[in-house]
PDB file of N, CA and C in Angstrom:
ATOM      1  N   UNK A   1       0.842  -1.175   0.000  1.00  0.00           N
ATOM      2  CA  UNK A   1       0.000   0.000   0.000  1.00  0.00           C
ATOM      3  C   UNK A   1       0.886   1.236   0.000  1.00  0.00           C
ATOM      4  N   UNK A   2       0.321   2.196  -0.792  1.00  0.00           N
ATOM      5  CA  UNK A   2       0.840   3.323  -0.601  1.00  0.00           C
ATOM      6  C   UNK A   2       0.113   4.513  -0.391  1.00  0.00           C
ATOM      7  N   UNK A   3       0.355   5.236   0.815  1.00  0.00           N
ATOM      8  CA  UNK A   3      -0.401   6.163   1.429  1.00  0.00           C
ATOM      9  C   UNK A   3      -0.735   7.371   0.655  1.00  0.00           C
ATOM     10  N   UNK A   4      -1.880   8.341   0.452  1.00  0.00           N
ATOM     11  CA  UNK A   4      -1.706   9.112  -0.089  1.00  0.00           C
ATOM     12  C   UNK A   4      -1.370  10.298   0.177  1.00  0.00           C
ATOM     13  N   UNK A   5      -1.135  10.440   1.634  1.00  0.00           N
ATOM     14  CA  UNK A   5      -0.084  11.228   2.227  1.00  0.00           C
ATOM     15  C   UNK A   5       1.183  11.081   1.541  1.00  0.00           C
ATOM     16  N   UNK A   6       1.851  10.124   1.540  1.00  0.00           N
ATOM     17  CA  UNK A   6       2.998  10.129   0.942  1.00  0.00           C
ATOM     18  C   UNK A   6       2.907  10.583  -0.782  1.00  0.00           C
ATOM     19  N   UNK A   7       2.138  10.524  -1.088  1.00  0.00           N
ATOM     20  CA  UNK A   7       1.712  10.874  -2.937  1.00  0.00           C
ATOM     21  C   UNK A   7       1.796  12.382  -2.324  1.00  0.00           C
ATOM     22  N   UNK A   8       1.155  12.666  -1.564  1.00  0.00           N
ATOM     23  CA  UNK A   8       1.214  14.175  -0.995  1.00  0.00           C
ATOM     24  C   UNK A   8       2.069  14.742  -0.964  1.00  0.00           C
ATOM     25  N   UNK A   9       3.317  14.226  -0.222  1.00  0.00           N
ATOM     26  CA  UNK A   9       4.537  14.933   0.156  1.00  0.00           C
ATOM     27  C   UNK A   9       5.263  14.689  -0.780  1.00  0.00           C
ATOM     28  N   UNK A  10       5.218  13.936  -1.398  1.00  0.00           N
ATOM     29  CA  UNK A  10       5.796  13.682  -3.049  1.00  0.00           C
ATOM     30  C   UNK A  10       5.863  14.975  -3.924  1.00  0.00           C
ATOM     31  N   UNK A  11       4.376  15.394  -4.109  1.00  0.00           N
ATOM     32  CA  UNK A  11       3.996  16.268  -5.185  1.00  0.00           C
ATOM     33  C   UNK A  11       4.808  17.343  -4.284  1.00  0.00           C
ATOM     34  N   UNK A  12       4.588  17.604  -3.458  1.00  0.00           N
ATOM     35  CA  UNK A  12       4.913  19.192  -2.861  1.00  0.00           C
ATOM     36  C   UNK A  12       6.750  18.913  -2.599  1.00  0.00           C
ATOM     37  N   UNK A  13       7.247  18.232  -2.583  1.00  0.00           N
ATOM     38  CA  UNK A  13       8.776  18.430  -2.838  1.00  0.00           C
ATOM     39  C   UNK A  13       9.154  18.259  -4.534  1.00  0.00           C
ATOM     40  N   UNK A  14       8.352  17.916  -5.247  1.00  0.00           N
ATOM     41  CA  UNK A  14       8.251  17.983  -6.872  1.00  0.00           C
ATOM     42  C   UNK A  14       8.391  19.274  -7.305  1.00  0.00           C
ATOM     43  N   UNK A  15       7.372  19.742  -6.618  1.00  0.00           N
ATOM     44  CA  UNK A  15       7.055  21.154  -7.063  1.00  0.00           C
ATOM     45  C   UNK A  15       7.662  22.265  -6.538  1.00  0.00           C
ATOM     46  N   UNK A  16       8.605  22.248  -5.633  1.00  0.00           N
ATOM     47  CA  UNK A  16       9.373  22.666  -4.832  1.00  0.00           C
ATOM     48  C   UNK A  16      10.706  22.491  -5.906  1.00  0.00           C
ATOM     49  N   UNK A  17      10.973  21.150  -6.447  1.00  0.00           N
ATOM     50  CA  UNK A  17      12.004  21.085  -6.917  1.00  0.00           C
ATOM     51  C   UNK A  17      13.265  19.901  -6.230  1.00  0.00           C
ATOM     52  N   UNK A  18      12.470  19.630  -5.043  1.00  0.00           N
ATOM     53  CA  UNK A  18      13.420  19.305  -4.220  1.00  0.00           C
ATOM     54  C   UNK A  18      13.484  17.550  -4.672  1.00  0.00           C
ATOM     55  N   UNK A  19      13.205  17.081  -5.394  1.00  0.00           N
ATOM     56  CA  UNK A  19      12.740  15.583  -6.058  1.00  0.00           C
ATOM     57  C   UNK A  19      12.709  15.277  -7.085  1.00  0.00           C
ATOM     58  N   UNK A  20      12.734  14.584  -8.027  1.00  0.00           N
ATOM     59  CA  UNK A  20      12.066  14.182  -9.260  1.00  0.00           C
ATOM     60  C   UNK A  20      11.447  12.816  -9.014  1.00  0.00           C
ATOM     61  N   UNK A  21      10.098  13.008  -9.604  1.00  0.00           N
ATOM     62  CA  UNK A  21       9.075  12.280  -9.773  1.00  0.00           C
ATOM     63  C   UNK A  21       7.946  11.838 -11.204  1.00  0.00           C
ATOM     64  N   UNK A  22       7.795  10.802 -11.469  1.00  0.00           N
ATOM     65  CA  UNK A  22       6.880  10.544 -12.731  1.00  0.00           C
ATOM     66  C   UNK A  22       5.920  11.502 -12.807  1.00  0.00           C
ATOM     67  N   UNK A  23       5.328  12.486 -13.801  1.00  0.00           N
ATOM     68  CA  UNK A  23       4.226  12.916 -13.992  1.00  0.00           C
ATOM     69  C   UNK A  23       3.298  11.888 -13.393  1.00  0.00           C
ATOM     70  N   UNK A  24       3.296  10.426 -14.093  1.00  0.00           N
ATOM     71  CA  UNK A  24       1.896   9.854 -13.625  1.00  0.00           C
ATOM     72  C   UNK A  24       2.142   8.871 -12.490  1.00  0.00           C
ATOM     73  N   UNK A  25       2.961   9.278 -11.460  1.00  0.00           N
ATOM     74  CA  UNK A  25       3.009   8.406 -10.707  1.00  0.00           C
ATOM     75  C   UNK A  25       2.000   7.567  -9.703  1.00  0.00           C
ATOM     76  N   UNK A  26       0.982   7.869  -9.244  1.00  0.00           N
ATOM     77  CA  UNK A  26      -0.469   7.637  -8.751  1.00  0.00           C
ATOM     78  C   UNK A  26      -0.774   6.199 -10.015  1.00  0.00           C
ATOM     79  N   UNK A  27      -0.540   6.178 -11.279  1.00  0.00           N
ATOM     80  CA  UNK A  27      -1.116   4.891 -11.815  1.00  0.00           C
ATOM     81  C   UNK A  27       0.058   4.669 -12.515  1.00  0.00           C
ATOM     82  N   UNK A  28       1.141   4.639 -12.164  1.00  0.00           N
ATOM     83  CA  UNK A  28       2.917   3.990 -12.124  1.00  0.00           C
ATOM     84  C   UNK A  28       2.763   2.894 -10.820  1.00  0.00           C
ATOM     85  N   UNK A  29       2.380   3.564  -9.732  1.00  0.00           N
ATOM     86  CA  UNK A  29       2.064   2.561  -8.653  1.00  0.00           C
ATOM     87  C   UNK A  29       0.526   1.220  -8.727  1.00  0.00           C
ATOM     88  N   UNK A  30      -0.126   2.132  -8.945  1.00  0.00           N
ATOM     89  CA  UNK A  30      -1.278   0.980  -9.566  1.00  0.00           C
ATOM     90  C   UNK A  30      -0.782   0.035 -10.298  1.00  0.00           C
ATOM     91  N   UNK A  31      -0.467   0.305 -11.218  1.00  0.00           N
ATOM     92  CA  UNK A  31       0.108  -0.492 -12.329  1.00  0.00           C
ATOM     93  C   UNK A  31       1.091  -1.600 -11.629  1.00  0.00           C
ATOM     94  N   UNK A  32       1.934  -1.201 -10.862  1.00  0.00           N
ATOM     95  CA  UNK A  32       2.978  -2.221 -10.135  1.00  0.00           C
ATOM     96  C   UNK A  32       2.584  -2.852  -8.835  1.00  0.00           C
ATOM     97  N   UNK A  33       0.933  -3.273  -8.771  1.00  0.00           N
ATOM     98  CA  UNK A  33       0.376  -3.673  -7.755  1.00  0.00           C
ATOM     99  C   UNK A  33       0.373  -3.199  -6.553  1.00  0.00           C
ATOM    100  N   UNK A  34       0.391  -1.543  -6.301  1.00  0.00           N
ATOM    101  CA  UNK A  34       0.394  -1.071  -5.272  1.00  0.00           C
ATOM    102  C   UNK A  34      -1.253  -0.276  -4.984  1.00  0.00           C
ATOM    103  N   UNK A  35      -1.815  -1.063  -3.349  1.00  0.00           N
ATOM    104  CA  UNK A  35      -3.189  -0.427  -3.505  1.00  0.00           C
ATOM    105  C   UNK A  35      -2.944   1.380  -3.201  1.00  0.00           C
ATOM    106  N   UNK A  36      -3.452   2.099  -2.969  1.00  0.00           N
ATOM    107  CA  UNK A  36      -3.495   3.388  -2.629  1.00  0.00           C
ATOM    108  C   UNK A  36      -4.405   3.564  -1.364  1.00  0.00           C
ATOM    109  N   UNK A  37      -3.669   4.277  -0.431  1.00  0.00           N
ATOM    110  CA  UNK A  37      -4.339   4.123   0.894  1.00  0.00           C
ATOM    111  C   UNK A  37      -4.754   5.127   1.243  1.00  0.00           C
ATOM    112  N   UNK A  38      -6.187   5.407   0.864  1.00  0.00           N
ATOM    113  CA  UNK A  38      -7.010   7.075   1.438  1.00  0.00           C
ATOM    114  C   UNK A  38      -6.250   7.681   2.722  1.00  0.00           C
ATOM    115  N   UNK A  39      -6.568   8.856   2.740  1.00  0.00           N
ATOM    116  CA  UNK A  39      -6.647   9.386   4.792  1.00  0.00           C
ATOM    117  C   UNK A  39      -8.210   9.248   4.653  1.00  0.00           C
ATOM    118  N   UNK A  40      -8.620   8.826   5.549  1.00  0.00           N
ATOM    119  CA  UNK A  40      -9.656   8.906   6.703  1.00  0.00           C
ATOM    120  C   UNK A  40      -9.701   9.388   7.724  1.00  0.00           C
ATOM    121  N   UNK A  41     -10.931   9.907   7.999  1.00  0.00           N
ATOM    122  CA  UNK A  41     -11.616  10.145   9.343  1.00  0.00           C
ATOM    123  C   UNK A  41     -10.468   8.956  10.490  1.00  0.00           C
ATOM    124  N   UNK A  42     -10.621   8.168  10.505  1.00  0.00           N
ATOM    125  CA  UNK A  42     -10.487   7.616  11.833  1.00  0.00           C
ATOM    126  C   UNK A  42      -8.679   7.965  11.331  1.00  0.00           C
ATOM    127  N   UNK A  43      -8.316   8.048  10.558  1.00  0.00           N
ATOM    128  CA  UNK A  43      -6.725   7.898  10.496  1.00  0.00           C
ATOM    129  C   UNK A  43      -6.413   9.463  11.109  1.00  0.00           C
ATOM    130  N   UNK A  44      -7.175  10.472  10.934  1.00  0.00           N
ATOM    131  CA  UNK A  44      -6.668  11.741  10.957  1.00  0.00           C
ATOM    132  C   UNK A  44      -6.816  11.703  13.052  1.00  0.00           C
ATOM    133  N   UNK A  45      -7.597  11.046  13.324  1.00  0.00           N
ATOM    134  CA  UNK A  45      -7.867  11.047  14.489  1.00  0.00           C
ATOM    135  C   UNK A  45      -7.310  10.021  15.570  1.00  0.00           C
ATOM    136  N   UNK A  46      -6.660   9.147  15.259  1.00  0.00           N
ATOM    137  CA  UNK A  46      -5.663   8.481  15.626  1.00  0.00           C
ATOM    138  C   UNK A  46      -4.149   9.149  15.602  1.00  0.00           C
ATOM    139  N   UNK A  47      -4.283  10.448  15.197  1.00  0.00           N
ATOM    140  CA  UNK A  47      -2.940  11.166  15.897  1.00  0.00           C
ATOM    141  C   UNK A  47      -2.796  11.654  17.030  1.00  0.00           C
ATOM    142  N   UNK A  48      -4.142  11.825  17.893  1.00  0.00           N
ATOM    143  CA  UNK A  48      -3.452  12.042  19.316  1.00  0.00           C
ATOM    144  C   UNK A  48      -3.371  11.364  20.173  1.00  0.00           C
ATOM    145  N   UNK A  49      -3.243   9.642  19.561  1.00  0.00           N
ATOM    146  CA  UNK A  49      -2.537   8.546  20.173  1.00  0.00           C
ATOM    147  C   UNK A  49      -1.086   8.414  19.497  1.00  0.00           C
ATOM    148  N   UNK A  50      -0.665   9.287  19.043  1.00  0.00           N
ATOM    149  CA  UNK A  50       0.929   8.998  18.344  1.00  0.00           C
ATOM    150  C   UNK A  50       1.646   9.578  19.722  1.00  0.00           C
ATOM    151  N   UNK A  51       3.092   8.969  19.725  1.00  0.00           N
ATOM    152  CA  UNK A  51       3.855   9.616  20.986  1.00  0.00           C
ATOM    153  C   UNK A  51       4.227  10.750  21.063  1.00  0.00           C
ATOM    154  N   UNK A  52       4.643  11.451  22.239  1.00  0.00           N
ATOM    155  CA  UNK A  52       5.173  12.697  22.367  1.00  0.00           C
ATOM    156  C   UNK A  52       6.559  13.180  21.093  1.00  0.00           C
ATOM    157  N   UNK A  53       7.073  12.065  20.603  1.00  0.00           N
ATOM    158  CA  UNK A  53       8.300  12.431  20.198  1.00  0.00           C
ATOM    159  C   UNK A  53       7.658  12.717  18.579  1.00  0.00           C
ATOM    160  N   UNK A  54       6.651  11.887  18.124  1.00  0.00           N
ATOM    161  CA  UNK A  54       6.430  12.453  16.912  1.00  0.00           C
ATOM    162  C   UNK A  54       5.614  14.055  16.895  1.00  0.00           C
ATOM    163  N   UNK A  55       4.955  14.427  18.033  1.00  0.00           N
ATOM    164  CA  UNK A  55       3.793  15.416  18.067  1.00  0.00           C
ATOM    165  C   UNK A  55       4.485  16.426  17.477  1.00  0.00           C
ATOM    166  N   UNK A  56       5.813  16.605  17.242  1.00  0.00           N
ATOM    167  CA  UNK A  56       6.328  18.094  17.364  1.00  0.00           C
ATOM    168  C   UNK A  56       7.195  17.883  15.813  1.00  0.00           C
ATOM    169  N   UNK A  57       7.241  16.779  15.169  1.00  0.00           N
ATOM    170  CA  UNK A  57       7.563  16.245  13.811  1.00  0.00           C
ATOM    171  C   UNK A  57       6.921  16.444  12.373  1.00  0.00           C
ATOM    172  N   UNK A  58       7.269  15.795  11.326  1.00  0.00           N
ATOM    173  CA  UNK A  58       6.515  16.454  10.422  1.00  0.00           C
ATOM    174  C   UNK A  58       5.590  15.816  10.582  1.00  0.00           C
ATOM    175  N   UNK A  59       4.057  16.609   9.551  1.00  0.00           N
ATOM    176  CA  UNK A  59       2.933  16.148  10.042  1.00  0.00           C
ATOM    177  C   UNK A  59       2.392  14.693   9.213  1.00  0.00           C
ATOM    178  N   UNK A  60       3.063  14.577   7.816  1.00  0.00           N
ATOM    179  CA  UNK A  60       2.815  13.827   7.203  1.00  0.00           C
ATOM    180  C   UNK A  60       3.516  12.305   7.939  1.00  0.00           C
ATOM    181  N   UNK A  61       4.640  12.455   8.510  1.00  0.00           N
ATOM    182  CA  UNK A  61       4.904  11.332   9.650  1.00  0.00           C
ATOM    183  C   UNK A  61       3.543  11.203  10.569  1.00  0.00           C
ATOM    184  N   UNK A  62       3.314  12.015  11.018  1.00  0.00           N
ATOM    185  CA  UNK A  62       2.127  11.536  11.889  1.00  0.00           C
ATOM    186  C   UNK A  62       1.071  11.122  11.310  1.00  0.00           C
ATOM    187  N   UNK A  63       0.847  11.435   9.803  1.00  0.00           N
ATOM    188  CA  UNK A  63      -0.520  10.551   9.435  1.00  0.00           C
ATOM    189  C   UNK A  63       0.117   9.461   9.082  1.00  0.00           C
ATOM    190  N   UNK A  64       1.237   8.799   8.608  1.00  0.00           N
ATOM    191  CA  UNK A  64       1.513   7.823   8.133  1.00  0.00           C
ATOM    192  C   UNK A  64       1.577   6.541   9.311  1.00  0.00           C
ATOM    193  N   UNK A  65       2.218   7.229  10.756  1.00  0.00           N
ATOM    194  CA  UNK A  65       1.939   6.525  11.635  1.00  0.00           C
ATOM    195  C   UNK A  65       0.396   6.146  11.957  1.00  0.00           C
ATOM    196  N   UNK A  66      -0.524   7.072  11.688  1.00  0.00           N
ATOM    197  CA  UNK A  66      -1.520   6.697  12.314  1.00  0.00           C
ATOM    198  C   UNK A  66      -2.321   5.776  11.618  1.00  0.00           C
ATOM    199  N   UNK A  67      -2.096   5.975  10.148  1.00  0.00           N
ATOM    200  CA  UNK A  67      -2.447   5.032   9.459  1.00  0.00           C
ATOM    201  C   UNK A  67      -2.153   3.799   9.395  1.00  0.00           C
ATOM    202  N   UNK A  68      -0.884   3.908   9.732  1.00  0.00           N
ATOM    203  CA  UNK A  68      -0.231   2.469  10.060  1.00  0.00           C
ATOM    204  C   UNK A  68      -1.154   1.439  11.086  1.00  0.00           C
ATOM    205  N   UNK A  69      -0.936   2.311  12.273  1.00  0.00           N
ATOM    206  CA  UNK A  69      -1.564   1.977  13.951  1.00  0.00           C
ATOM    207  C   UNK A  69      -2.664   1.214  13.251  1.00  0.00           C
ATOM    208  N   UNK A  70      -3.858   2.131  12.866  1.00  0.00           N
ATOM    209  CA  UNK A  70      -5.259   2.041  12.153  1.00  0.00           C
ATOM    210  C   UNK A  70      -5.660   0.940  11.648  1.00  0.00           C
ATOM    211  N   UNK A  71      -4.253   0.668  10.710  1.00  0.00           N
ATOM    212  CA  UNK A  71      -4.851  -0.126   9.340  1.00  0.00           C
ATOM    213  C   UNK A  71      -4.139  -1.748   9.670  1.00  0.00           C
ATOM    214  N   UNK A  72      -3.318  -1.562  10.729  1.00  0.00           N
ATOM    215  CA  UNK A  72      -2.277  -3.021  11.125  1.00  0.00           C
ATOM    216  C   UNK A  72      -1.223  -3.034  10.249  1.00  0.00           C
ATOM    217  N   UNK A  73      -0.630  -1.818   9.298  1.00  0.00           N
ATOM    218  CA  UNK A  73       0.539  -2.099   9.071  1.00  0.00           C
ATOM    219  C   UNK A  73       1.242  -2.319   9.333  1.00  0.00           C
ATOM    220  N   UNK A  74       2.633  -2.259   8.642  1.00  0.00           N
ATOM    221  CA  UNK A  74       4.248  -2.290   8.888  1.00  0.00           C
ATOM    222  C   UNK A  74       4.894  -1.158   7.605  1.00  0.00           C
ATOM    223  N   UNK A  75       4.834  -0.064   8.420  1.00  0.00           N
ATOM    224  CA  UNK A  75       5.313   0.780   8.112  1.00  0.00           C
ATOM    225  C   UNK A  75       7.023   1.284   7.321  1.00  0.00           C
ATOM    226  N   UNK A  76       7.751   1.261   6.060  1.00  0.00           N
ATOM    227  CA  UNK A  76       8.810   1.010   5.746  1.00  0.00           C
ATOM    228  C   UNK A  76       9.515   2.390   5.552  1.00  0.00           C
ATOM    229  N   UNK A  77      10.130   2.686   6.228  1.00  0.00           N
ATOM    230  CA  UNK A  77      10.795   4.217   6.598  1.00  0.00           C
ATOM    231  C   UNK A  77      12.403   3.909   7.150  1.00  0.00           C
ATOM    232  N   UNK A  78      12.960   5.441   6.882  1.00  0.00           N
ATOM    233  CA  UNK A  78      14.348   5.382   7.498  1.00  0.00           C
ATOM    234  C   UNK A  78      14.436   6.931   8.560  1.00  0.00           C
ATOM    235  N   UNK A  79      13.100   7.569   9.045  1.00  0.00           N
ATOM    236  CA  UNK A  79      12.928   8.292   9.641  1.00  0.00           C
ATOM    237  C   UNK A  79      12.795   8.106  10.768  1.00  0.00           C
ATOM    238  N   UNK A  80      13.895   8.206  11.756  1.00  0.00           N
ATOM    239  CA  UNK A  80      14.437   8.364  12.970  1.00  0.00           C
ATOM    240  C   UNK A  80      13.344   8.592  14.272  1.00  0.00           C
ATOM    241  N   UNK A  81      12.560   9.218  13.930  1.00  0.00           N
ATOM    242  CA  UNK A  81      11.274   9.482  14.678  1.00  0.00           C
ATOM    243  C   UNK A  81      10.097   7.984  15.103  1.00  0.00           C
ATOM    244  N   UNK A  82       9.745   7.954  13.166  1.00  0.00           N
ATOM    245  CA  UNK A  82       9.258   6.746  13.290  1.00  0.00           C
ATOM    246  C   UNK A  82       9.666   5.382  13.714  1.00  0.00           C
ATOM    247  N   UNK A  83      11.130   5.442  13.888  1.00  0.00           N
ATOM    248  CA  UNK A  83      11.425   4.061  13.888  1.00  0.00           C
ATOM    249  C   UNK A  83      11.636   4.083  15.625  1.00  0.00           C
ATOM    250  N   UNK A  84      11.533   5.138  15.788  1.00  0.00           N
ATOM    251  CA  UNK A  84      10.875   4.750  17.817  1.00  0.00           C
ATOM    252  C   UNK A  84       9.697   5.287  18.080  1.00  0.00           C
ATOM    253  N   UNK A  85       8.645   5.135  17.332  1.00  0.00           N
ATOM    254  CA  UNK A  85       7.874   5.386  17.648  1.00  0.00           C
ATOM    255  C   UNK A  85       6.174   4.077  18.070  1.00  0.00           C
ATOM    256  N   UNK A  86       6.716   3.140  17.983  1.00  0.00           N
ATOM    257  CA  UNK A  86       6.148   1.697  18.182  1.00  0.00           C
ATOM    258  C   UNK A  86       4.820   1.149  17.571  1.00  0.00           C
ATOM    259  N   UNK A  87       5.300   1.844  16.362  1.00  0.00           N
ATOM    260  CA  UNK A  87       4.565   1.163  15.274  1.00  0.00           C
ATOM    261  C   UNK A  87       5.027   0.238  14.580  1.00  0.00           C
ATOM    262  N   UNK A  88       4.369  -0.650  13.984  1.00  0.00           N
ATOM    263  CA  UNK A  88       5.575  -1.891  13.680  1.00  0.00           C
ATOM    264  C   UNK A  88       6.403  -1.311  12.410  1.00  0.00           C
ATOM    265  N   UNK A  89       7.913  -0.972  12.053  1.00  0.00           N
ATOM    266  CA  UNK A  89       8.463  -0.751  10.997  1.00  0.00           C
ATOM    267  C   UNK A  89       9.480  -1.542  10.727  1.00  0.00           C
ATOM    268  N   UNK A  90       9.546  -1.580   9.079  1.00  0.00           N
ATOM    269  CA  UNK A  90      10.405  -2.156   8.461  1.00  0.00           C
ATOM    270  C   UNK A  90      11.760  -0.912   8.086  1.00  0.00           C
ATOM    271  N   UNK A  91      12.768  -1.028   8.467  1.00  0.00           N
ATOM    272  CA  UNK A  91      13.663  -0.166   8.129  1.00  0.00           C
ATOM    273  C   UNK A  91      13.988  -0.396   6.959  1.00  0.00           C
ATOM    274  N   UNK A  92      13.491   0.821   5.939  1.00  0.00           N
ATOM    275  CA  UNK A  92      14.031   0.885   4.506  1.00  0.00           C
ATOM    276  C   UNK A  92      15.327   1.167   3.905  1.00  0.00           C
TER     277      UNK A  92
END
């Protein structure tokens, strides 16, 4: 799965410049069997069960955690925050 938070923070460091990314990346991932994982209601609200150490982090970490929590993932990151933050992760 891929969050669409992360499609989020994608586009806005694209457009920033700070990245390069496929024009059509949203059905680059489809295409390579990846589902796409809405935000929701209950995901946006499962952040003020995230820990103290993410609260003050970026925010798109905190939906990705919460989505995680939410959905029973395993979250695959190399962000220092998340990876103590006791959600289950796979270090990428």
């Amino acid at each position: 799965m891929v969050s669409v938070a992360s499609l989020w923070e994608i586009a806005i460091k694209a457009a920033k410049g700070k990245l390069k990314a496929p024009g059509d990346l949203p059905r680059l991932l489809v295409e390579a069997g990846f589902q796409i994982l809405p935000v929701a209601a209950q995901h946006a609200w499962a952040i003020k069960q995230a820990p103290p150490s993410l609260l003050t982090s970026d925010p798109f970490d905190r939906l990705l955690w919460a989505q995680a929590k939410v959905e029973g993932l395993t979250l695959a990151t190399r962000d220092r925050a998340l990876l103590r933050s006791g959600v289950d992760v796979l270090k990428a």
